[in-house]
N, C-alpha and C. Protein backbone atom coordinates (compact mmCIF):
# COMPACT_ATOMS: atom_id res chain seq x y z
N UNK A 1 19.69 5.74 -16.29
CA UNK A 1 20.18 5.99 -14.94
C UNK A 1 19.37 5.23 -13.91
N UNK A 2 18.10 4.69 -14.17
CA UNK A 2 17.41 4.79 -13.15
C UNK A 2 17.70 2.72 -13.23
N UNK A 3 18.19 2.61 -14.06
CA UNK A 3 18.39 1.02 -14.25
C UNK A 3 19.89 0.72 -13.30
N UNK A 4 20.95 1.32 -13.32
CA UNK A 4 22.05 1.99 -12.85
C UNK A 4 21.99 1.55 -10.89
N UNK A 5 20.97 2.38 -10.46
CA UNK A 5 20.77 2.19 -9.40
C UNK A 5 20.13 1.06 -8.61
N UNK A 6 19.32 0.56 -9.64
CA UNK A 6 18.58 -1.14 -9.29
C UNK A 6 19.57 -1.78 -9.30
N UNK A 7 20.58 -1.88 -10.37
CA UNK A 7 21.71 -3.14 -10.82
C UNK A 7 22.85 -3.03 -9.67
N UNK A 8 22.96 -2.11 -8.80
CA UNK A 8 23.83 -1.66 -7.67
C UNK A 8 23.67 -2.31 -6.51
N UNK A 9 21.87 -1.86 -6.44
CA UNK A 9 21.72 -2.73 -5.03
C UNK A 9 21.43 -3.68 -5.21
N UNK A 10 20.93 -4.44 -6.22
CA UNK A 10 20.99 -5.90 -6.24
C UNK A 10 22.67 -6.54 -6.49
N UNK A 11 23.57 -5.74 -7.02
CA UNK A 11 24.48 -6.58 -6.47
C UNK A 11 25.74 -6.61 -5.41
N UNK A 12 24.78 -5.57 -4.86
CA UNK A 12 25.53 -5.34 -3.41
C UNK A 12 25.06 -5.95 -2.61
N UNK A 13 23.47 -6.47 -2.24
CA UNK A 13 22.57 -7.70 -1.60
C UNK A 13 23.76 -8.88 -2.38
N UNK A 14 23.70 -9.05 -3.79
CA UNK A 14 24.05 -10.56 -4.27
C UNK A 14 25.59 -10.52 -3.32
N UNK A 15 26.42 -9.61 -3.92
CA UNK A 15 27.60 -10.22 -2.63
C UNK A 15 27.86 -10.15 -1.30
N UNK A 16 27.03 -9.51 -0.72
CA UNK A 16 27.45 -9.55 0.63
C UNK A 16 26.53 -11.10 0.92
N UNK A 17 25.09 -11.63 0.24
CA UNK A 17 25.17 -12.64 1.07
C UNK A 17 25.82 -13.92 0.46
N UNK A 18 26.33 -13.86 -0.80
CA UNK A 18 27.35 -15.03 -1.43
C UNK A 18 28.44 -14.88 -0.67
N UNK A 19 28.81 -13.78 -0.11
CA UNK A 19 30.06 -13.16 1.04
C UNK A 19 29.94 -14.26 2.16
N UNK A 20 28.88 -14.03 2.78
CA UNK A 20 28.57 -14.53 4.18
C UNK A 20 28.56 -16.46 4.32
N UNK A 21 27.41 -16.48 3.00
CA UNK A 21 27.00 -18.19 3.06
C UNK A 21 28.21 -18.95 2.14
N UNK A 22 28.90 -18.69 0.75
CA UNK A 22 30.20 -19.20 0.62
C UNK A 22 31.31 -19.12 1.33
N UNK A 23 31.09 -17.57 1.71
CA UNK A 23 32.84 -17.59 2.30
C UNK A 23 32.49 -18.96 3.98
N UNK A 24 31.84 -19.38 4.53
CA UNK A 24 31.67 -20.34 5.22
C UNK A 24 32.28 -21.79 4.49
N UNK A 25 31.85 -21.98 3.49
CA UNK A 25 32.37 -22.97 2.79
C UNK A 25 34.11 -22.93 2.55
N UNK A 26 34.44 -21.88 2.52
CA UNK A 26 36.17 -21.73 2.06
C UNK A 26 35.85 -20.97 0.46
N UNK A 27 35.35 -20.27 0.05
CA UNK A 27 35.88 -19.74 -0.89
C UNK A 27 36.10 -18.56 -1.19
N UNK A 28 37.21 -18.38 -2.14
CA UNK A 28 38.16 -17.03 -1.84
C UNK A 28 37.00 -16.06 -2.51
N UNK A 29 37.58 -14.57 -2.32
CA UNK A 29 36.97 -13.52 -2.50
C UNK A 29 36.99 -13.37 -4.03
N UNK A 30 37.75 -13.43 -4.48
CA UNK A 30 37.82 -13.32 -6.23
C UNK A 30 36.45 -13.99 -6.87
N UNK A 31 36.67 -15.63 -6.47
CA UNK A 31 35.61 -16.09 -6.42
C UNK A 31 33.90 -15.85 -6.70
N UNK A 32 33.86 -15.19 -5.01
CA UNK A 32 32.49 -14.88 -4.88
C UNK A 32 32.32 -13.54 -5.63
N UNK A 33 33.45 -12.51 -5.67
CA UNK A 33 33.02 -11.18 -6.59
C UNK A 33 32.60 -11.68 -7.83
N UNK A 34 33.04 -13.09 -8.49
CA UNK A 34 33.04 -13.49 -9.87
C UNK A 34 31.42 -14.23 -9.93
N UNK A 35 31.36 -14.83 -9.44
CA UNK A 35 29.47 -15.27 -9.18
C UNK A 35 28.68 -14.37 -8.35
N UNK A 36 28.98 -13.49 -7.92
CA UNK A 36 28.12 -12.42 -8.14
C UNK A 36 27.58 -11.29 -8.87
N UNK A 37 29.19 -11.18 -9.86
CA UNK A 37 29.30 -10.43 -11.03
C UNK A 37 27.96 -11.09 -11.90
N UNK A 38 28.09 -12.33 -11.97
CA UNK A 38 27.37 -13.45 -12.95
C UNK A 38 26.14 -13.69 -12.63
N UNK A 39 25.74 -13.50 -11.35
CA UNK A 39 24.78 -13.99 -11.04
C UNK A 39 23.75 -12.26 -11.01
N UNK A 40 24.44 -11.38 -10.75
CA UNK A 40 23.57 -10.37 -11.17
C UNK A 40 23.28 -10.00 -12.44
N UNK A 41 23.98 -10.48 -13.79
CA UNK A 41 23.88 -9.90 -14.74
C UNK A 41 22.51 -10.26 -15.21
N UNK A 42 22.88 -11.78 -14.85
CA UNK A 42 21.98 -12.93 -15.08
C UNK A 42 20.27 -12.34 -15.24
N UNK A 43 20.11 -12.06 -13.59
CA UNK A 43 19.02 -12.29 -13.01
C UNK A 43 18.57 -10.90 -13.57
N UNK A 44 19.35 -9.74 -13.69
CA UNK A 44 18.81 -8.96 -14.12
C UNK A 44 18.06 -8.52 -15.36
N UNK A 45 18.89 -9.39 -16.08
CA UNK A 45 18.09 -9.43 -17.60
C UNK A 45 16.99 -10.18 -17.46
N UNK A 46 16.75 -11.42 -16.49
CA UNK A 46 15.52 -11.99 -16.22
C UNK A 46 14.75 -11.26 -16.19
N UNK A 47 15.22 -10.36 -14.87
CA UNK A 47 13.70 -10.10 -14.31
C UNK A 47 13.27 -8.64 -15.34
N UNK A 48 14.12 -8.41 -15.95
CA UNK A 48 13.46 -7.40 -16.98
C UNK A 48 12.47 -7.89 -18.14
N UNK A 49 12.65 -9.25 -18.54
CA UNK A 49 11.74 -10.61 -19.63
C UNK A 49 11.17 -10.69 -18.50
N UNK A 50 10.93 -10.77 -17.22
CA UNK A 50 9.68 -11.76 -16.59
C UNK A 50 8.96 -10.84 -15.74
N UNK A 51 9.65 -10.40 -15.35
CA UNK A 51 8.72 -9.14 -13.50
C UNK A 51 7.91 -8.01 -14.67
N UNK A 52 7.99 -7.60 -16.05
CA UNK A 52 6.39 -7.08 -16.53
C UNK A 52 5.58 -7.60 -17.09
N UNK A 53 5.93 -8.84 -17.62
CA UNK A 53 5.25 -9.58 -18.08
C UNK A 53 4.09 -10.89 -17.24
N UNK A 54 4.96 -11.70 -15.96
CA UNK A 54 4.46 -12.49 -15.56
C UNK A 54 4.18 -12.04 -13.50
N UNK A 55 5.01 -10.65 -13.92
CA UNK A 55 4.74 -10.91 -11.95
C UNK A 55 5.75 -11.20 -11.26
N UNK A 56 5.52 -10.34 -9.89
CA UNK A 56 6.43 -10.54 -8.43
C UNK A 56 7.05 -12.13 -8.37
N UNK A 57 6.12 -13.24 -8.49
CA UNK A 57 6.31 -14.50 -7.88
C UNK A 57 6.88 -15.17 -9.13
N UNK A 58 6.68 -14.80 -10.18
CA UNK A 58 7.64 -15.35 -11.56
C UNK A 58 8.64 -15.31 -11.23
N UNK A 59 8.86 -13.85 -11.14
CA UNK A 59 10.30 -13.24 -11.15
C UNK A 59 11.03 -14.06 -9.98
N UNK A 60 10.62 -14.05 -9.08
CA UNK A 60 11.13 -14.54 -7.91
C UNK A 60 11.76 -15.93 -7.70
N UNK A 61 10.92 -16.76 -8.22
CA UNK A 61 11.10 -17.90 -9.02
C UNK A 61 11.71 -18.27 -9.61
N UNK A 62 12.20 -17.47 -10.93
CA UNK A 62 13.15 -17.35 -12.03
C UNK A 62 14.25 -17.25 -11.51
N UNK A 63 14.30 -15.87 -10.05
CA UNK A 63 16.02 -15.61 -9.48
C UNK A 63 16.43 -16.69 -8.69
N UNK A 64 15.58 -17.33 -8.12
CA UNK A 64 15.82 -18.34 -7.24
C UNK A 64 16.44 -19.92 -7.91
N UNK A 65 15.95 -20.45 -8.88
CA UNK A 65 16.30 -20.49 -9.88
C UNK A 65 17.85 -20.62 -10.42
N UNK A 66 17.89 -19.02 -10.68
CA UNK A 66 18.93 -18.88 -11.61
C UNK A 66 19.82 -18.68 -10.49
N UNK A 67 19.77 -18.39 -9.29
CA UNK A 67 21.10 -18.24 -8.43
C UNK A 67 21.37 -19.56 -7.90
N UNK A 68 20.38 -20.17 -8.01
CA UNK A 68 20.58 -21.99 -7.23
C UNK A 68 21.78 -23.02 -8.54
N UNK A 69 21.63 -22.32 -9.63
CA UNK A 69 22.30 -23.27 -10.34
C UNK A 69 23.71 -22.41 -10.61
N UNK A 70 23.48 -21.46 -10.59
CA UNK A 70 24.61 -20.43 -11.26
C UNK A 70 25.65 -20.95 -10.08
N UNK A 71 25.29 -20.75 -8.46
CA UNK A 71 26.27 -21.10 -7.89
C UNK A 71 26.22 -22.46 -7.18
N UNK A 72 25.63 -23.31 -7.84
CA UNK A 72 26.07 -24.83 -7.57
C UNK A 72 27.27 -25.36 -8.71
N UNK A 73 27.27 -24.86 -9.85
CA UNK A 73 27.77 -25.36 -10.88
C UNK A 73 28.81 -25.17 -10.96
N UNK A 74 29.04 -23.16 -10.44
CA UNK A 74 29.96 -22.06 -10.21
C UNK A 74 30.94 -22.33 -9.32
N UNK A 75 30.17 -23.03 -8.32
CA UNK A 75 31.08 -23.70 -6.78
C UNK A 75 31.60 -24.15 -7.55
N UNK A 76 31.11 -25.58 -8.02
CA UNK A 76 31.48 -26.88 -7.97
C UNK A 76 32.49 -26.67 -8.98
N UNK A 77 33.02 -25.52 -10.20
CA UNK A 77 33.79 -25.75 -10.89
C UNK A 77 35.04 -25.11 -10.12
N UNK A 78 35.12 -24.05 -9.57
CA UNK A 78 35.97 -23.27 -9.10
C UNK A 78 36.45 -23.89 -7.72
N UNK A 79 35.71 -24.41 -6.95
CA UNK A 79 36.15 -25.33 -5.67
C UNK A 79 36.48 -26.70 -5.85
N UNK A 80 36.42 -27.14 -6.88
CA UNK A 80 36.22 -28.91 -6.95
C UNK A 80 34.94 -29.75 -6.23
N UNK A 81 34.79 -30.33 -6.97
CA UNK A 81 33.34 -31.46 -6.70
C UNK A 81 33.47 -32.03 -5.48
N UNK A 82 32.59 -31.09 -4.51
CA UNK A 82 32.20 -31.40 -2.87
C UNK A 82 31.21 -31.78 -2.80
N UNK A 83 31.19 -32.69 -1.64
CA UNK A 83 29.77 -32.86 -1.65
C UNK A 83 28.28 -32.40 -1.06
N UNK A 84 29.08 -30.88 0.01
CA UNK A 84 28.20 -30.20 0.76
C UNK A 84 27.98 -29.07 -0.40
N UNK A 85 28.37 -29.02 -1.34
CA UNK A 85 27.92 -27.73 -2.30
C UNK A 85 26.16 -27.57 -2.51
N UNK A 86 25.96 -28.67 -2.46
CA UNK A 86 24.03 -28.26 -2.41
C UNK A 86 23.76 -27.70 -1.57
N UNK A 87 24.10 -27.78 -0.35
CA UNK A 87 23.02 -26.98 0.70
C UNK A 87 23.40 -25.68 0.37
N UNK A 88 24.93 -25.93 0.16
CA UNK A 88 26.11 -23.99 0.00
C UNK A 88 25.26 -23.55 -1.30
N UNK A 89 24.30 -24.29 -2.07
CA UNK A 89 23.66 -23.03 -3.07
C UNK A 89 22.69 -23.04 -3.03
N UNK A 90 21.86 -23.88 -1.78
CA UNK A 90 20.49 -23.52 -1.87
C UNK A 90 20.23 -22.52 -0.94
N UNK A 91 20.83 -22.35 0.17
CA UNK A 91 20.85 -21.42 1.15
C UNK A 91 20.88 -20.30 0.53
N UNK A 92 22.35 -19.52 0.11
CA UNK A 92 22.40 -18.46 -0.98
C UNK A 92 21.09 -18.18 -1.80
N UNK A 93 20.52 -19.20 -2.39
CA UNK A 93 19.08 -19.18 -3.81
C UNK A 93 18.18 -18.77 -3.29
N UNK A 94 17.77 -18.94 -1.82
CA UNK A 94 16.45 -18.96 -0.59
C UNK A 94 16.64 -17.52 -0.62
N UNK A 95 17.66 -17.50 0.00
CA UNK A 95 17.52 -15.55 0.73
C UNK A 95 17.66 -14.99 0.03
N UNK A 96 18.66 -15.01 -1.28
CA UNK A 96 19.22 -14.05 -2.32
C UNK A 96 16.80 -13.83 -3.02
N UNK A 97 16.06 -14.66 -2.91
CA UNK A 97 15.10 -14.70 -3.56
C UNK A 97 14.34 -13.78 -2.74
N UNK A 98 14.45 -13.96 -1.60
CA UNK A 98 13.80 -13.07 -0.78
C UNK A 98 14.02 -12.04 -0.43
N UNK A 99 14.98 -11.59 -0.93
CA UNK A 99 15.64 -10.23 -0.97
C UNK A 99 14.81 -9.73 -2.15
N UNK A 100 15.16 -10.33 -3.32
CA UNK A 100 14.75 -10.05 -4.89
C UNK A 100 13.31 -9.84 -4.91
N UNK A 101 12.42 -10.63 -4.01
CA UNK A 101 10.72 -10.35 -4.00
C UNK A 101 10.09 -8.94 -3.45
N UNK A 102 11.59 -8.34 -2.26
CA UNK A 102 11.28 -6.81 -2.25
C UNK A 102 11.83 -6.07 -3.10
N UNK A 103 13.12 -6.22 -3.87
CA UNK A 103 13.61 -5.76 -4.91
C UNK A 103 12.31 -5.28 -6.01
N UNK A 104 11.75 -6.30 -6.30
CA UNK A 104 11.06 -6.41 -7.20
C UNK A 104 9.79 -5.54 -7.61
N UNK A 105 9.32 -5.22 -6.32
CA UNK A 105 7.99 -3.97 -5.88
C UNK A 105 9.31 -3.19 -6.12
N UNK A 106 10.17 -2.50 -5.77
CA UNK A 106 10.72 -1.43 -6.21
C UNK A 106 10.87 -1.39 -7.31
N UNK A 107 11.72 -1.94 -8.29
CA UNK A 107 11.23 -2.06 -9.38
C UNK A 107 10.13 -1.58 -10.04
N UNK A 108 9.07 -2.58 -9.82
CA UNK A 108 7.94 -2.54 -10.32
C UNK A 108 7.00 -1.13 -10.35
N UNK A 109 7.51 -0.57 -8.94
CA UNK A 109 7.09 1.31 -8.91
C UNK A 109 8.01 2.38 -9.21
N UNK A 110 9.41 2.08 -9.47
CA UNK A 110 10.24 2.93 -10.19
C UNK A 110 10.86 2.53 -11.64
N UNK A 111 11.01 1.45 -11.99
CA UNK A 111 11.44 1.43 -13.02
C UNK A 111 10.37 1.12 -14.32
N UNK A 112 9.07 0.32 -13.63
CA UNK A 112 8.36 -0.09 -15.00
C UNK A 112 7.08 0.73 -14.39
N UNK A 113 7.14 1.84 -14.42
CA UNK A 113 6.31 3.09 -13.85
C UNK A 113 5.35 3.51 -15.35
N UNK A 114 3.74 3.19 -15.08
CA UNK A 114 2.98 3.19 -16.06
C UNK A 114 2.49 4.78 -16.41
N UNK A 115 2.82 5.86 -15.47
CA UNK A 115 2.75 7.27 -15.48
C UNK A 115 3.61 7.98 -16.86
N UNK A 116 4.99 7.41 -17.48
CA UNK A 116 5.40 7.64 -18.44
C UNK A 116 4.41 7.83 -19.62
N UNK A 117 3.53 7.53 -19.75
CA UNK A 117 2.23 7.94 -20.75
C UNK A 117 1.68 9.30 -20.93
N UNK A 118 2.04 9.62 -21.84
CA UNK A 118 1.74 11.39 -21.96
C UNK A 118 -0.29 11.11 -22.21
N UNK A 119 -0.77 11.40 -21.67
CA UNK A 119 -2.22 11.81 -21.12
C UNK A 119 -2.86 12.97 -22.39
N UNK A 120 -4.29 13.11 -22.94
CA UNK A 120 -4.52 13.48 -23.74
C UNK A 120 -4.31 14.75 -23.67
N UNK A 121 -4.54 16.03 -24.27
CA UNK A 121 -4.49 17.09 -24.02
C UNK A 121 -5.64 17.83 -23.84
N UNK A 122 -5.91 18.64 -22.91
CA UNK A 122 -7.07 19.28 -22.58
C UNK A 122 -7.49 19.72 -23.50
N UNK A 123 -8.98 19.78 -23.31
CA UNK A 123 -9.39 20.62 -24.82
C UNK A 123 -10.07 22.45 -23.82
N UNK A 124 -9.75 23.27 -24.82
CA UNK A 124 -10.25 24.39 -24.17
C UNK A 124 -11.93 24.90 -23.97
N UNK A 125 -12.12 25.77 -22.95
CA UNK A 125 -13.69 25.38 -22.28
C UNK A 125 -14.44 25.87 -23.86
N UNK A 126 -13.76 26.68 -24.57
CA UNK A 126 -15.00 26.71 -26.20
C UNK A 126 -15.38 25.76 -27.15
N UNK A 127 -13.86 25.01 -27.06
CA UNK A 127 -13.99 23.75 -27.81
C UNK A 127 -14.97 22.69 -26.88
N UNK A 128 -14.85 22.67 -25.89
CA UNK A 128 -15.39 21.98 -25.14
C UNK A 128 -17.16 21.84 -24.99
N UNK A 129 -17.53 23.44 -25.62
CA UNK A 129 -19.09 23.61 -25.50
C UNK A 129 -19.67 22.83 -26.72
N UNK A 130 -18.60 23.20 -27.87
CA UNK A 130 -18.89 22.57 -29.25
C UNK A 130 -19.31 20.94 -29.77
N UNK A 131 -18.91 20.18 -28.36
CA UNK A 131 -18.73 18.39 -29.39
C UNK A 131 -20.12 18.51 -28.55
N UNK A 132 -20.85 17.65 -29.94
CA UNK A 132 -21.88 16.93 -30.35
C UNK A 132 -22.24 15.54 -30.17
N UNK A 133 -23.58 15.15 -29.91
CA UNK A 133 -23.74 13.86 -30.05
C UNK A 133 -23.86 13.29 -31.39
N UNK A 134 -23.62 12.12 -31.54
CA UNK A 134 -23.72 11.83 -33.18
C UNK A 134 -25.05 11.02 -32.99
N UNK A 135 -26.27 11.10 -34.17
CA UNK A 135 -27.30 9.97 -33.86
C UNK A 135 -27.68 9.99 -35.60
N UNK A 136 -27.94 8.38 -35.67
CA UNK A 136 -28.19 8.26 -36.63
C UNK A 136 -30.23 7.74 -37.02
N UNK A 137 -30.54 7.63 -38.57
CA UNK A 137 -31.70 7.36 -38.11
C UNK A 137 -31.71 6.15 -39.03
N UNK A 138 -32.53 5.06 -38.00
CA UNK A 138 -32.45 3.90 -38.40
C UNK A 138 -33.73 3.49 -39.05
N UNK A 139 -34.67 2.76 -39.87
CA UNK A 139 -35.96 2.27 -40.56
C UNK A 139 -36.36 1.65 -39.67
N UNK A 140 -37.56 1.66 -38.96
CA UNK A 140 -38.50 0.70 -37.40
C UNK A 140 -38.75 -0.06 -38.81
N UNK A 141 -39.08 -1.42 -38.73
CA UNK A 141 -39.36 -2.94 -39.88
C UNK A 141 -40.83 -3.34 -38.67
N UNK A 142 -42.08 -3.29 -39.26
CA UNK A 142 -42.99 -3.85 -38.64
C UNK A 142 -43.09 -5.34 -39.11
N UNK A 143 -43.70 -5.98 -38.16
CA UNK A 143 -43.91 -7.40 -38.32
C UNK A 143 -44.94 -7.66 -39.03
N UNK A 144 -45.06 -8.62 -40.20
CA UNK A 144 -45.84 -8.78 -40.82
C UNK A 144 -46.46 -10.13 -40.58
N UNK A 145 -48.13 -10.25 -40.83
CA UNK A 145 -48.32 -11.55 -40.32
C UNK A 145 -49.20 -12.39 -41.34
N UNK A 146 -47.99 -12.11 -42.63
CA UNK A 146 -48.22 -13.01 -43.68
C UNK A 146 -47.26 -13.76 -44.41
N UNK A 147 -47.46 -14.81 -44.75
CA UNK A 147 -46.43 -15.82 -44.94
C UNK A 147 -45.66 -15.15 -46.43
N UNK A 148 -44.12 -15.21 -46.48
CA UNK A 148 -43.87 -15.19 -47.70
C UNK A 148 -44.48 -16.24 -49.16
N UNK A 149 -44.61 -15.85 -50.26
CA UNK A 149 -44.67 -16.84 -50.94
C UNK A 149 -43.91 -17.80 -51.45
N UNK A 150 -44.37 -18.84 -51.55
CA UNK A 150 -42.74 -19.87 -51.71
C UNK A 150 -42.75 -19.97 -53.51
N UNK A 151 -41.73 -19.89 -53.96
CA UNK A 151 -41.50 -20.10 -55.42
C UNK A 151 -41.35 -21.68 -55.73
N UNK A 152 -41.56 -22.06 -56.83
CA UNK A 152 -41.48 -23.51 -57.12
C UNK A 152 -40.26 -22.96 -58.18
N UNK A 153 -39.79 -24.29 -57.85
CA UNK A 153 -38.37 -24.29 -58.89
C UNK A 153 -38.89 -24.57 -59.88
N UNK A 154 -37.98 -23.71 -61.23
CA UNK A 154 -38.58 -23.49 -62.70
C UNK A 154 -36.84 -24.32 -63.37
N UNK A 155 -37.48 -24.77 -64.31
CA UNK A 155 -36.36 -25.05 -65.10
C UNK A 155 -35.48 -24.31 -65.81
N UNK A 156 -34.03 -24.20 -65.46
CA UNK A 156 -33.29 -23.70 -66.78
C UNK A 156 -32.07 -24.06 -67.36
N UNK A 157 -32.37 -23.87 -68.59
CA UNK A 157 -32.40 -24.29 -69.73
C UNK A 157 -30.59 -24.65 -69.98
N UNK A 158 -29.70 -23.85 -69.36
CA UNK A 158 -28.13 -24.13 -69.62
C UNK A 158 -27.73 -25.03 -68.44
N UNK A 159 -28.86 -25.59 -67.13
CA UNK A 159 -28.65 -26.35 -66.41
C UNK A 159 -28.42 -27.97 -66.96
N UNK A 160 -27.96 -28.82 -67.17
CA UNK A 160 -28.37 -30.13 -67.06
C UNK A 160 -29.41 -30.94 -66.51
N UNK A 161 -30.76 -31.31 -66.23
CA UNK A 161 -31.14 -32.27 -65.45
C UNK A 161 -30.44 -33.39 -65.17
N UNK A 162 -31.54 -33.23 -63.85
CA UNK A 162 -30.64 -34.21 -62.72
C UNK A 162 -30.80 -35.83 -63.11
N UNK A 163 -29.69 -36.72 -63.38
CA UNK A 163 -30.20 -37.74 -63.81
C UNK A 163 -30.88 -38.99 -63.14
N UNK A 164 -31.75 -39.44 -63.35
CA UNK A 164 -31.94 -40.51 -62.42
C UNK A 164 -31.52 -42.02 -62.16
N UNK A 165 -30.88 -42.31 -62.92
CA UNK A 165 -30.45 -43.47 -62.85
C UNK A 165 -28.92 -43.62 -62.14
N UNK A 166 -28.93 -44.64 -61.19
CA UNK A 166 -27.91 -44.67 -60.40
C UNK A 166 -26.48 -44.43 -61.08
N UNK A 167 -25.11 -44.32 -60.48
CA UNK A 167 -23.89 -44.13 -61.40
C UNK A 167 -23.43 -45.60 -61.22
N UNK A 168 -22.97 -46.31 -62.40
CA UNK A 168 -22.49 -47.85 -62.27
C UNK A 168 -21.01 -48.05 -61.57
N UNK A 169 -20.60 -46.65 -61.32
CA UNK A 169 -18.85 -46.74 -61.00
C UNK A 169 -19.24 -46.32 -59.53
């Protein structure tokens, strides 16, 4: 439910301003309900992969982004190849983003809300008198200030000696 209500007002922001900055251009209402349909589904699955993982300004990024091409491409197929369609989807990409960067703190404090974590359970004040420190006992190693003895290598016997003469290969 609580996803329900994000996906609403973001695409009630996405059409009223694809409303305002296309319908200037000439395009019909079917239209813009249809790239806004698209352009929210879009962004929303984005920002669910990017706004917990990378952040406000990812996300923001990503929508800006994804609404700049969705409705340049979107125009340009449904209106025919104009040549003012760039500014008509960068305008839309700008504000629709800046809308989405406050979107996004909401979000970020209602929907990916880190309080869902069930918290340990109290322990009661008897149990509580009971825990212990744990300590262990370790061997103090004094320093000694005599040299080990060094062993001389001894021969044995299933070893090979080492040969001395160079290898001809």
């Amino acid at each position: 439910m609580k996803y329900l209500g994000t996906i609403l007002v973001k695409f009630i922001m996405i059409m009223f301003i694809l409303g305002i900055t296309l319908g200037m251009y000439g395009m019909s209402f079917i239209n813009i309900l249809f790239l806004s349909m698209l352009v929210t589904g879009i962004s929303f699955v984005g920002d669910m992969i990017i706004l917990p993982r990378y952040g406000n300004l990812a996300a923001t990024i990503g929508d800006f982004g994804i609404v700049f091409f969705i409705v340049l491409f979107g125009s340009a197929y449904l209106m025919g190849n104009e040549g003012r369609i760039g500014l008509g989807a960068f305008l839309p990409a700008l504000i629709i983003a800046l809308g989405e960067s406050f979107l996004h703190k909401y979000i970020q404090k209602n929907v990916f809300n880190e309080e869902d974590i069930s918290a340990e359970p109290e322990l009661p004040a008897l149990e509580r008198d009971k825990l212990q420190t744990e300590f262990g006992s370790e061997p103090d190693f004094e320093k000694t200030d005599h040299k080990p003895t060094v062993h001389k290598k001894r021969y044995v016997p299933h070893r090979p000696r080492k040969r001395n003469k160079k290898n001809p290969y």
